[in-house]
C-alpha atoms as a PDB file:
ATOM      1  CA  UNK A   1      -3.034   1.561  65.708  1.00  0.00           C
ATOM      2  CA  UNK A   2      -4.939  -1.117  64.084  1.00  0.00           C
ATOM      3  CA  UNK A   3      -5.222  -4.458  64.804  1.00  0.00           C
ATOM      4  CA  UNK A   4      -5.072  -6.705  61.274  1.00  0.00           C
ATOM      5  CA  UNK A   5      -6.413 -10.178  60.682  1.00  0.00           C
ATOM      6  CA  UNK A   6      -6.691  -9.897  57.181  1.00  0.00           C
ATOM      7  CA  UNK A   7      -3.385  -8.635  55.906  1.00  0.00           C
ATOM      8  CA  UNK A   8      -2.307 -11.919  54.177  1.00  0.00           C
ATOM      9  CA  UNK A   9      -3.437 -11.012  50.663  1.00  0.00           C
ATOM     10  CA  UNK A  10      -1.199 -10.240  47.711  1.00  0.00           C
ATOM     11  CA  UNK A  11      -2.586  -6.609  47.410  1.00  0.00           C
ATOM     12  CA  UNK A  12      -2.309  -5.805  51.075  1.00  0.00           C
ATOM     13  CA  UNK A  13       0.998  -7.322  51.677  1.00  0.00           C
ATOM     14  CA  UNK A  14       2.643  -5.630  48.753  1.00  0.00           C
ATOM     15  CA  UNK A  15       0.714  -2.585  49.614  1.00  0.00           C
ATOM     16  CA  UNK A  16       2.125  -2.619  53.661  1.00  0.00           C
ATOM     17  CA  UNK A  17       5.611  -3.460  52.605  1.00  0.00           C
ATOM     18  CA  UNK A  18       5.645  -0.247  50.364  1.00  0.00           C
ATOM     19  CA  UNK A  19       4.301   1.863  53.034  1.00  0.00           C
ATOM     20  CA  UNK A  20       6.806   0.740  55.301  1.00  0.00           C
ATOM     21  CA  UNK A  21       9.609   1.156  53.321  1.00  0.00           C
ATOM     22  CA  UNK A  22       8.940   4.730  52.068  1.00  0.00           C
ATOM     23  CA  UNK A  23       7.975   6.396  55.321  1.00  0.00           C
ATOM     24  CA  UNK A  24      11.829   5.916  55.732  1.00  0.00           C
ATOM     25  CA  UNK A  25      13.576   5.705  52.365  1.00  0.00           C
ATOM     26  CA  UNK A  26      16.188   6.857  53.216  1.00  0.00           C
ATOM     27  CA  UNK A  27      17.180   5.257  56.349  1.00  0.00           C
ATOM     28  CA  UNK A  28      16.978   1.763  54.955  1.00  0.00           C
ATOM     29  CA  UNK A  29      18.631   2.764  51.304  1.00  0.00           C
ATOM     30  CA  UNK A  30      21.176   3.923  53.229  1.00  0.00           C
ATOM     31  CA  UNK A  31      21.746   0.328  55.368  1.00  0.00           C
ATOM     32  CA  UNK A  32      20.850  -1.032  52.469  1.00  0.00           C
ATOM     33  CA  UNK A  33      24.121   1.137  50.447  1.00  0.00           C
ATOM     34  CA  UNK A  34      26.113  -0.514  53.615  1.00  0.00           C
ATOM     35  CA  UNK A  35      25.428  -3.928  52.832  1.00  0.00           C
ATOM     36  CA  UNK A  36      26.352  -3.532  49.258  1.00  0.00           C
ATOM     37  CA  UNK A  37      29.371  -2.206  49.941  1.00  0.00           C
ATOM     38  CA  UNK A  38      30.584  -5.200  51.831  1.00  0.00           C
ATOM     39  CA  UNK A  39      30.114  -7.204  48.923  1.00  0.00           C
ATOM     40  CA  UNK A  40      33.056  -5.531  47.532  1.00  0.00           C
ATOM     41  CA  UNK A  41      34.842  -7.655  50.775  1.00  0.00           C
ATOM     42  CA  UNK A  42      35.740 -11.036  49.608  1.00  0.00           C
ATOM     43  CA  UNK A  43      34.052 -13.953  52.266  1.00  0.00           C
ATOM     44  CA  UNK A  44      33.968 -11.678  55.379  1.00  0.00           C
ATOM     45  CA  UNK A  45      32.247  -9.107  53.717  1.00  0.00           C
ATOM     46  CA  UNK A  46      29.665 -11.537  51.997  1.00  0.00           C
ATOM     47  CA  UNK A  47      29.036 -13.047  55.573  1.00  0.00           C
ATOM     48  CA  UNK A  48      28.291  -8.991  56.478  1.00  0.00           C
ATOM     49  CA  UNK A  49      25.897  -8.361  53.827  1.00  0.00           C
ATOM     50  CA  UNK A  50      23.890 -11.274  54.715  1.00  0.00           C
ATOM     51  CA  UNK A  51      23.707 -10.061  58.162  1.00  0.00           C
ATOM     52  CA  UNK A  52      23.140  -6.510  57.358  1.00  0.00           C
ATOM     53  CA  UNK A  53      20.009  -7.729  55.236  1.00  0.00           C
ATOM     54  CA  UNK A  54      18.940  -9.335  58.523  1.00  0.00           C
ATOM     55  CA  UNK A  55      19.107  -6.183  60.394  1.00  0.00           C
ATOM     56  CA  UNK A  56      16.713  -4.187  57.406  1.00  0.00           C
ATOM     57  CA  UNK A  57      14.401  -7.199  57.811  1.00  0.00           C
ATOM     58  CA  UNK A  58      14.549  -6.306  62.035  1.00  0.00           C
ATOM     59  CA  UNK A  59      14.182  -3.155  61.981  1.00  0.00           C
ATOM     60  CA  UNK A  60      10.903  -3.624  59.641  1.00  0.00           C
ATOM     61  CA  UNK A  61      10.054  -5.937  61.859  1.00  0.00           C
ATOM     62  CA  UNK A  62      10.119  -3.415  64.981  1.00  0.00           C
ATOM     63  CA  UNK A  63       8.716  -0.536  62.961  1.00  0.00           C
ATOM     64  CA  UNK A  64       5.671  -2.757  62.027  1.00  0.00           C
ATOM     65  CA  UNK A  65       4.861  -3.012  65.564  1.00  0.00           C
ATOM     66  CA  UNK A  66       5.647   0.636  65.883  1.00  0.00           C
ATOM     67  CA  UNK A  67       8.925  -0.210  68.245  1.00  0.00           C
ATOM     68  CA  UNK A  68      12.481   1.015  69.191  1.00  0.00           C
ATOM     69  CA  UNK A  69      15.290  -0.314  70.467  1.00  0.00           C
ATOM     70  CA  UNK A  70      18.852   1.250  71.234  1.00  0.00           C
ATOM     71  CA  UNK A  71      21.713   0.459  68.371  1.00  0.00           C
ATOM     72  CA  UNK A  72      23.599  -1.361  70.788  1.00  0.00           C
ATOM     73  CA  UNK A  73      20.554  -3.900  71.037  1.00  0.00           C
ATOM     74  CA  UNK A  74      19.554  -4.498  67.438  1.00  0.00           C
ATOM     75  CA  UNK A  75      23.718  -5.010  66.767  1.00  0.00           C
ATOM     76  CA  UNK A  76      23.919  -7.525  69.888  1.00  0.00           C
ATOM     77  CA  UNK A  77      20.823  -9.791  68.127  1.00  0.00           C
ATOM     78  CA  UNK A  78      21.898  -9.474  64.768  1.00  0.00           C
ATOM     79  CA  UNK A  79      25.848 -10.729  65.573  1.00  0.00           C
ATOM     80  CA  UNK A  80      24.602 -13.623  67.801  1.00  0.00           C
ATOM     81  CA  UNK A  81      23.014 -14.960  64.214  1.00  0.00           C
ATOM     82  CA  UNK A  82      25.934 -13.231  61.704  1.00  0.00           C
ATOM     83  CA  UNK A  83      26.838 -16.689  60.491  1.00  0.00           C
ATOM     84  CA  UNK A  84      23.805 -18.126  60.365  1.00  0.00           C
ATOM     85  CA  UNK A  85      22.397 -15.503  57.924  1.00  0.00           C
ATOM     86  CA  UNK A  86      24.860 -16.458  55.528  1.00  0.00           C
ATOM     87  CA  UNK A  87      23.633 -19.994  55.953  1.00  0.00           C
ATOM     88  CA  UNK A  88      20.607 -19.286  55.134  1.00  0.00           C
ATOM     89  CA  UNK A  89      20.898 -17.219  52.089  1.00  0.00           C
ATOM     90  CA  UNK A  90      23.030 -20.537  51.414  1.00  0.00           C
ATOM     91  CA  UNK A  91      20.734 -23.112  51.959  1.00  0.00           C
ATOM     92  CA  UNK A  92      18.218 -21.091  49.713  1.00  0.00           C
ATOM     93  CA  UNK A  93      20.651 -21.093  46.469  1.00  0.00           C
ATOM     94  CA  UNK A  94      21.582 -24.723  47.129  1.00  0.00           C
ATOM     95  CA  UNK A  95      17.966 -25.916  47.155  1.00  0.00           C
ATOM     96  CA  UNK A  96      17.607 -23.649  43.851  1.00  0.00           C
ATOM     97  CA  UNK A  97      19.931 -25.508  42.464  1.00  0.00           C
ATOM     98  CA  UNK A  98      19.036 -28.958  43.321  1.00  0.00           C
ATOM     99  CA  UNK A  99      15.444 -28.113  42.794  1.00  0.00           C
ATOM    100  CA  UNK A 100      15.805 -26.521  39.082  1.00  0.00           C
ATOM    101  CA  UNK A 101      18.013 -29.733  38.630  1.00  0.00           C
ATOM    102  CA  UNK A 102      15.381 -32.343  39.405  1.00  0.00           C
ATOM    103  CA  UNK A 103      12.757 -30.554  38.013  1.00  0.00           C
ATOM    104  CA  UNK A 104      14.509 -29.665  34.752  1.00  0.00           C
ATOM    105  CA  UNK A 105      15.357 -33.589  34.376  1.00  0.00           C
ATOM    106  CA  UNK A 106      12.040 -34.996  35.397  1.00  0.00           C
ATOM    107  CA  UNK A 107       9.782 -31.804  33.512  1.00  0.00           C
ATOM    108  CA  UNK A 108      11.882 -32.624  30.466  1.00  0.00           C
ATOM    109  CA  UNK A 109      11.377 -36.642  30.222  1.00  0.00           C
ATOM    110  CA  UNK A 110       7.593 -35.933  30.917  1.00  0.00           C
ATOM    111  CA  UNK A 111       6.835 -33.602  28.329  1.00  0.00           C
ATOM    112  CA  UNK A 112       9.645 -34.953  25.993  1.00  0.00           C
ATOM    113  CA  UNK A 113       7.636 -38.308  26.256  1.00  0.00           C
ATOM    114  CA  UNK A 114       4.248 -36.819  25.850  1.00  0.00           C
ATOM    115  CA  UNK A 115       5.034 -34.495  23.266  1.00  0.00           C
ATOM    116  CA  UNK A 116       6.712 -37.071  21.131  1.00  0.00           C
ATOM    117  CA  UNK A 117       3.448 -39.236  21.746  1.00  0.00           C
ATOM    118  CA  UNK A 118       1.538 -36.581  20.285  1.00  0.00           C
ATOM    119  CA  UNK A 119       3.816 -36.092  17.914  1.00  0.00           C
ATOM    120  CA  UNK A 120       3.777 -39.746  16.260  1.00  0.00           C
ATOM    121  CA  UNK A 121      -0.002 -39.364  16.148  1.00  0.00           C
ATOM    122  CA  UNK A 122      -0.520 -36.201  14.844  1.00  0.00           C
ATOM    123  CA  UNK A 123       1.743 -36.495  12.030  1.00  0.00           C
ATOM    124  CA  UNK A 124       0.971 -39.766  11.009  1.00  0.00           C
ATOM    125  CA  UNK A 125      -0.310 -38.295   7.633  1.00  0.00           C
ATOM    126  CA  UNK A 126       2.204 -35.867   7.283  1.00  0.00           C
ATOM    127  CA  UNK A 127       5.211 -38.727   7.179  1.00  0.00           C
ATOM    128  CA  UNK A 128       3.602 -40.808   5.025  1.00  0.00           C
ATOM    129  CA  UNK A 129       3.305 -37.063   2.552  1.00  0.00           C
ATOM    130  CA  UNK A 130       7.068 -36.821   3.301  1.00  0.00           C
ATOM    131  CA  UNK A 131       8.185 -40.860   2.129  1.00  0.00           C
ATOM    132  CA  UNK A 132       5.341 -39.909  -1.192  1.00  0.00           C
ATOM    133  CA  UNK A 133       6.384 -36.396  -1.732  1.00  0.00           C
ATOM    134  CA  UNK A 134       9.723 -35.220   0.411  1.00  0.00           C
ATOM    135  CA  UNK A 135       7.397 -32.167   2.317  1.00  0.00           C
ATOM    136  CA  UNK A 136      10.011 -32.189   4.661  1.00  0.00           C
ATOM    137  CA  UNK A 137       9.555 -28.916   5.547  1.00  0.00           C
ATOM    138  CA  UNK A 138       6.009 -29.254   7.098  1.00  0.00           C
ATOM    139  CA  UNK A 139       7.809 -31.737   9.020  1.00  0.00           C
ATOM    140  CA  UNK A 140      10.017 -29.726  10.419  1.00  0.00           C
ATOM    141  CA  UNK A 141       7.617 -26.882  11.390  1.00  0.00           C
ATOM    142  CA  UNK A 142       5.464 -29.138  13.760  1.00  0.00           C
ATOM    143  CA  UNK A 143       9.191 -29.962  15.086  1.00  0.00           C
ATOM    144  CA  UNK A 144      10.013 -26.816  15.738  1.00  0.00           C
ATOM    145  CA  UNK A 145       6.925 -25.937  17.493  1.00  0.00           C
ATOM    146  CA  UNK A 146       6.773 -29.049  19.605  1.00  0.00           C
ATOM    147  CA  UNK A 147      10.090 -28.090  20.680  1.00  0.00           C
ATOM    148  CA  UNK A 148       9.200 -24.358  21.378  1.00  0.00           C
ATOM    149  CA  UNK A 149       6.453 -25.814  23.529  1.00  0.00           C
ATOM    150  CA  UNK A 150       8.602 -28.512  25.210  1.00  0.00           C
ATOM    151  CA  UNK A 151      11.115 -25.539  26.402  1.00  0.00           C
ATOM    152  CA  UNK A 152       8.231 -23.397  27.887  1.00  0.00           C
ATOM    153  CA  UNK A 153       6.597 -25.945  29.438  1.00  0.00           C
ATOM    154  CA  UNK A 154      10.213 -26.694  31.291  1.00  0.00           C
ATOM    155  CA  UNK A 155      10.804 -23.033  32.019  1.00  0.00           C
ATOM    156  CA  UNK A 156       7.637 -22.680  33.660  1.00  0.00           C
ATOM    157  CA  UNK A 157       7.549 -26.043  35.366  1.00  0.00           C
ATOM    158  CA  UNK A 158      10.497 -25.069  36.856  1.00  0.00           C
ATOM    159  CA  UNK A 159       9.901 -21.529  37.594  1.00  0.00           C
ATOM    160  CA  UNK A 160       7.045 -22.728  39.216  1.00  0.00           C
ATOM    161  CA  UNK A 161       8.523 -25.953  41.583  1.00  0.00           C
ATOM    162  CA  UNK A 162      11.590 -22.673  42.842  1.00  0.00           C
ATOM    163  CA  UNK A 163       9.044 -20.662  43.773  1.00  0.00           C
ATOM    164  CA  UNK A 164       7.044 -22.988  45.962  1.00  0.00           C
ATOM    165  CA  UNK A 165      10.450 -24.184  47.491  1.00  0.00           C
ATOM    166  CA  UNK A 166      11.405 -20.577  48.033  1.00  0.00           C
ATOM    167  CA  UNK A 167       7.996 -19.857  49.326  1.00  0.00           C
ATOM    168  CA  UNK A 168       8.493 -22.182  52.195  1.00  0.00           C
ATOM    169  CA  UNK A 169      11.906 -20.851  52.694  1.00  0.00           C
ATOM    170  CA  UNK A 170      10.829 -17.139  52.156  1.00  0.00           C
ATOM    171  CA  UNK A 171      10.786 -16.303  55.985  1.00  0.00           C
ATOM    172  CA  UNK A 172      14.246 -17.430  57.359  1.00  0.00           C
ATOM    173  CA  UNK A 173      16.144 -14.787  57.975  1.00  0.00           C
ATOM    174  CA  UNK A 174      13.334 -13.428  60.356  1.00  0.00           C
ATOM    175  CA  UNK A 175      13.598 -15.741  63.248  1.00  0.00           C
ATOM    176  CA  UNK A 176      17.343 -14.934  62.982  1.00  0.00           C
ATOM    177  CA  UNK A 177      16.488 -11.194  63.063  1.00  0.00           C
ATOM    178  CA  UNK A 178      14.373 -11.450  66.229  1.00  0.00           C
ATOM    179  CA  UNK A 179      15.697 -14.273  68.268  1.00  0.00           C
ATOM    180  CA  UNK A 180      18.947 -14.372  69.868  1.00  0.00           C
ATOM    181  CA  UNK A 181      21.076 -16.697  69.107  1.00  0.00           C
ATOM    182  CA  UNK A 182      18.461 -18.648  67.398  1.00  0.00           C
ATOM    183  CA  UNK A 183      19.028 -22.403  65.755  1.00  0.00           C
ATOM    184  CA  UNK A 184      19.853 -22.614  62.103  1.00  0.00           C
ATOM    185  CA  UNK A 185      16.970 -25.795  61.600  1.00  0.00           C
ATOM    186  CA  UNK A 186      15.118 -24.115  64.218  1.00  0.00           C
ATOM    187  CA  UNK A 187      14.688 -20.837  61.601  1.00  0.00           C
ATOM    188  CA  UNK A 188      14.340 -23.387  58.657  1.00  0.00           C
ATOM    189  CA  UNK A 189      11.677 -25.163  60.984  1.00  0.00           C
ATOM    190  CA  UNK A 190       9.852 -22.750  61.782  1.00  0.00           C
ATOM    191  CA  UNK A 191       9.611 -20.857  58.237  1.00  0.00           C
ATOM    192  CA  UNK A 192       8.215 -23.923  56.530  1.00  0.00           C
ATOM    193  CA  UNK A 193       5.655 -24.828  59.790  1.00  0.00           C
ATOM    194  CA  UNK A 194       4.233 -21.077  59.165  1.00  0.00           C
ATOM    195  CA  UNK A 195       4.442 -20.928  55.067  1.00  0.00           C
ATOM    196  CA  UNK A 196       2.563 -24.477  55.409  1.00  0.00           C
ATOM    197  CA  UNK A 197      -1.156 -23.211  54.664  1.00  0.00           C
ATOM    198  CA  UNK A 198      -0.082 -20.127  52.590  1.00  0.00           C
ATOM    199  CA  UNK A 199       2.563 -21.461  49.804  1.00  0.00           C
ATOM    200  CA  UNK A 200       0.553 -20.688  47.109  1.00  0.00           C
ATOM    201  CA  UNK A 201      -0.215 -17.403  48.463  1.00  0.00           C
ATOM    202  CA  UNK A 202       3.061 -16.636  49.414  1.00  0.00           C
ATOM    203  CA  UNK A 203       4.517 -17.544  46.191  1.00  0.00           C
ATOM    204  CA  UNK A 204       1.916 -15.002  44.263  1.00  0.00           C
ATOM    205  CA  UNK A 205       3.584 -12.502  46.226  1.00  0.00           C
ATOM    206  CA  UNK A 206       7.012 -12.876  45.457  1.00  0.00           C
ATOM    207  CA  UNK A 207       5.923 -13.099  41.859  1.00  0.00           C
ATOM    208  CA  UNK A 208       3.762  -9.826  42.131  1.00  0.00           C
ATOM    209  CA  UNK A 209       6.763  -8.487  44.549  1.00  0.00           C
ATOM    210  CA  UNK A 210       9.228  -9.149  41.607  1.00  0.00           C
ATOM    211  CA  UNK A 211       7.207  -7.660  38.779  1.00  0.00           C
ATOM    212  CA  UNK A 212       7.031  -4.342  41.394  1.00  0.00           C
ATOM    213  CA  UNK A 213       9.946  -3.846  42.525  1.00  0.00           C
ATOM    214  CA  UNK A 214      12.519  -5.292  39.668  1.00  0.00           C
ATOM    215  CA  UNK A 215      11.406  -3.462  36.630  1.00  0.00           C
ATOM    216  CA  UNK A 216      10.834   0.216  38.225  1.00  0.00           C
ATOM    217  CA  UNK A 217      14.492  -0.694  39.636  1.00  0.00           C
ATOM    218  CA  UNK A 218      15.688  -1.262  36.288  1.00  0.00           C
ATOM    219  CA  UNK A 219      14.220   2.100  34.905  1.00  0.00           C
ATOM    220  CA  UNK A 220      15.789   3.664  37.525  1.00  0.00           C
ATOM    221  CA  UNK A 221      19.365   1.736  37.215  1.00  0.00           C
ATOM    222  CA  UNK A 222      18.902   2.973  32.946  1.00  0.00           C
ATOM    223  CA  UNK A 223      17.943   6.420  33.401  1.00  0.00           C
ATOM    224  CA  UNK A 224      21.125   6.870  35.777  1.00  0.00           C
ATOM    225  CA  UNK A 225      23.435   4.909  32.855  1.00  0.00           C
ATOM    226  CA  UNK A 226      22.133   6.931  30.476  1.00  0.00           C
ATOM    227  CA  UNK A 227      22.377   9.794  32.221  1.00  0.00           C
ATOM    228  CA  UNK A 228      26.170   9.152  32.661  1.00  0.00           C
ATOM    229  CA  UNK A 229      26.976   8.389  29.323  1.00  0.00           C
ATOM    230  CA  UNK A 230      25.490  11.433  28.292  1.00  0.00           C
ATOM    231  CA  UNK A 231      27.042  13.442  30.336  1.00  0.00           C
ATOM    232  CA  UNK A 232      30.275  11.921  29.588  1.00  0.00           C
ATOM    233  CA  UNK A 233      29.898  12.226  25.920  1.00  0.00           C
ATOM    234  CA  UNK A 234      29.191  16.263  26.382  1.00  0.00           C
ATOM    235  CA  UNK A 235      32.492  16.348  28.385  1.00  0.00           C
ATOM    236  CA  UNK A 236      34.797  14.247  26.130  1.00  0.00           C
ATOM    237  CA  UNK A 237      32.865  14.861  23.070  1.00  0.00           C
ATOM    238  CA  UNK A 238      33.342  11.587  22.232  1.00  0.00           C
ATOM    239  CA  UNK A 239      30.960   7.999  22.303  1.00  0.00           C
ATOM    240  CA  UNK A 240      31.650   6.453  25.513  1.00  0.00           C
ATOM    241  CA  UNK A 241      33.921   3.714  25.277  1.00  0.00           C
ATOM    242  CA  UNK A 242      32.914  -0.128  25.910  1.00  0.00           C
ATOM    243  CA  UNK A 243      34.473  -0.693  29.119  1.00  0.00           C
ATOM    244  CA  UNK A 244      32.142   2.123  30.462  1.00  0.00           C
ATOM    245  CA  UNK A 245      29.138   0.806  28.913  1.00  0.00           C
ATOM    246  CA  UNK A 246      30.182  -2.428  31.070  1.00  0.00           C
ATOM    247  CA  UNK A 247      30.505  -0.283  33.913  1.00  0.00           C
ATOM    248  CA  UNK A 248      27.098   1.148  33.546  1.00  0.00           C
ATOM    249  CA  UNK A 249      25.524  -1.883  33.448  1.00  0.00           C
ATOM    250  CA  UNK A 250      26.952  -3.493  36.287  1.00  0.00           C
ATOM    251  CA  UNK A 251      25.781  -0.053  37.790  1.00  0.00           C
ATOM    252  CA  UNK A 252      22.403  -0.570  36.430  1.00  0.00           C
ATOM    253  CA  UNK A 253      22.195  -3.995  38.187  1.00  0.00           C
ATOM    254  CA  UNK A 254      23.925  -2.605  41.295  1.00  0.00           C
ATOM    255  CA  UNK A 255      21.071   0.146  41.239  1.00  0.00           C
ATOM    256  CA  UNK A 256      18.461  -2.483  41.219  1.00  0.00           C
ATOM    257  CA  UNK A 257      19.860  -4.948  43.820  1.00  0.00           C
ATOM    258  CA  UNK A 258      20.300  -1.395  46.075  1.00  0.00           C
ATOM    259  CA  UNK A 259      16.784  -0.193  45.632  1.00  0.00           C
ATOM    260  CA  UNK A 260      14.777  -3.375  45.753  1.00  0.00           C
ATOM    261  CA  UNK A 261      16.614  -4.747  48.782  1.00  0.00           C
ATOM    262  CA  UNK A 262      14.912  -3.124  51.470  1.00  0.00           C
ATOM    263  CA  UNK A 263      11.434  -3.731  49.384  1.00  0.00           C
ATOM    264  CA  UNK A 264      12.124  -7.483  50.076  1.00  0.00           C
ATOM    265  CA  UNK A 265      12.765  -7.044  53.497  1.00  0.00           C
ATOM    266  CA  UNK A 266       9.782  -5.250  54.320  1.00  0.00           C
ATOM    267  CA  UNK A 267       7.294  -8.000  52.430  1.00  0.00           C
ATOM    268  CA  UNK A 268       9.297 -10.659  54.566  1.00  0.00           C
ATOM    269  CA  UNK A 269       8.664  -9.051  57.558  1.00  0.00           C
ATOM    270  CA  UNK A 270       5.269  -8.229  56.924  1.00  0.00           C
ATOM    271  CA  UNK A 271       4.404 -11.576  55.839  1.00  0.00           C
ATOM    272  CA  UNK A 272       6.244 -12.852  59.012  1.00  0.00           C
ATOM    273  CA  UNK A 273       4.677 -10.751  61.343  1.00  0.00           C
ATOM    274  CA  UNK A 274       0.948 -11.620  60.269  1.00  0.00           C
ATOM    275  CA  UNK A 275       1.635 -15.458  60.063  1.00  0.00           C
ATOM    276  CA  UNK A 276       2.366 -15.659  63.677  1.00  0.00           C
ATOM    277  CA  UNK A 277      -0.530 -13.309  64.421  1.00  0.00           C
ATOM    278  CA  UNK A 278      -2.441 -15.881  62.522  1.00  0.00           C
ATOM    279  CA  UNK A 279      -1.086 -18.947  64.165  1.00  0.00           C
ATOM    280  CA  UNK A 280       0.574 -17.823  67.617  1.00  0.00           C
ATOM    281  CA  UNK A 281      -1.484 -14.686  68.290  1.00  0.00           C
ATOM    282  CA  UNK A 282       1.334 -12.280  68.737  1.00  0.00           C
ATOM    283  CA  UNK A 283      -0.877  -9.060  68.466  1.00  0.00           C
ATOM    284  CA  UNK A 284      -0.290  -7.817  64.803  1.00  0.00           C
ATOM    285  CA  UNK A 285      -0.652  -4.112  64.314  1.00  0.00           C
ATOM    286  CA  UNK A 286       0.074  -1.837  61.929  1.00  0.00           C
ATOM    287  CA  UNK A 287       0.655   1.716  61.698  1.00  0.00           C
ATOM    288  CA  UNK A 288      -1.887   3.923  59.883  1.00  0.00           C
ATOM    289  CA  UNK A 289       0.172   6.680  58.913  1.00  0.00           C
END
């Protein structure tokens, strides 16, 4: 063992998770294969996958502190919270929605009001070329790229303003994975009193967590489609037909959300597990395997 003060970097939280995760693949792709398929369950089986990604995100937590517990146990925690996991996940795409709202709105009048500022100035000349001459087409190119510029200054303002709500939200399922019966506001509470100091820091990992984990998913999810399709078309001889190519991309995506799953899990817990090292002293160690 080997006691960490230190681990809260974007390198070393990424690289943990990882570790984690593949020193037993197969254990959590299989619970994580579990919770997927209780999607297919309309409402009671979306309540189940939202407590089944609780459990992954417990039994990171335990393995992080190199721990075991009986079935019976980890089942007994995780049901005292089943609803609440659901509320959380929840809560999460509400605020995403309300968030990207606001910020969408308020980013746009900004920049629209700026931009059409600068615009007015800047083109002072050309105007007065367009009443002489009709060069309306210069015009319309400073438009158009003014405009381009408006929309990516509104994607990433709001990219931005969902991640820093998210990263205050980030660890909420673990209180529910380790406490029994543990408060809904009490999780909430206690996710944004730890993520207080670290938003920023938290946020560049999910970013560098995503840009991991959701492209070598993807590869994955395409080489299985393609591998499919091809070996459909050497049995039927034939192209494969557009339903299936539906089919294989809501496998791709199902691929994907399967793999990368667990991956999340593990950076929450790790993440979770150092910031109340850092600010309750709970004895963070890690295994050096």
């Amino acid at each position: 063992m080997a006691r960490s003060r230190s681990l809260l970097t974007i390198g070393n939280t990424i690289t943990a998770a990882l570790r984690l995760y593949l020193q037993q693949p197969r254990r959590y792709l299989g619970q994580s294969l579990v919770a997927h398929l209780w999607l297919l369950v309309p409402i009671y089986g979306w309540l189940k996958f939202a407590a089944l990604s609780g459990r992954i995100a417990r039994l990171f937590w335990l393995q992080i502190g190199d721990r075991t517990e009986p079935k019976a146990e980890c089942d007994r925690i995780i049901n005292s919270n089943f609803i609440q996991f659901w509320l959380i996940h929840l809560t999460v795409y509400l605020l995403f929605i309300v968030t990207t709202a606001i910020v969408y709105i308020g980013i746009s009048v900004v920049l629209g009001l700026i931009l059409a500022v600068i615009w007015v100035i800047a083109n002072v000349q050309i105007l007065e070329s367009v009443l002489d001459s009709g060069l309306d087409s210069e015009l319309l190119s400073v438009g158009d790229t003014l405009t381009v510029i408006l929309g990516f200054g509104v994607i990433v303002a709001v990219a931005l303003c969902d991640t820093l709500i998210y990263a205050r939200l980030f660890l909420g399922e673990l209180p529910l994975a380790v406490t029994p019966q543990a408060p809904l506001g009490q999780a909430l509470r206690q996710s944004w009193r730890l993520t207080s100091r670290y938003t920023f820091k938290i946020a560049a990992i999910i970013w560098m967590a995503w840009f991991l984990a959701v492209p070598l998913a993807l590869v994955l999810g395409f080489v299985l489609t393609f591998a499919i399709a091809f070996g459909l078309a050497l049995v039927t001889e034939q192209e494969a037909p557009g339903a299936f190519v539906v089919l294989m991309i809501l496998l791709t995506t199902a691929v994907q959300s399967l793999v990368t799953l667990p991956f999340w899990q593990a950076v929450k817990a790790v993440t979770y597990y150092d910031l109340r090292d850092r600010t309750e002293g709970i004895g963070l160690t890690l295994q050096e395997r």
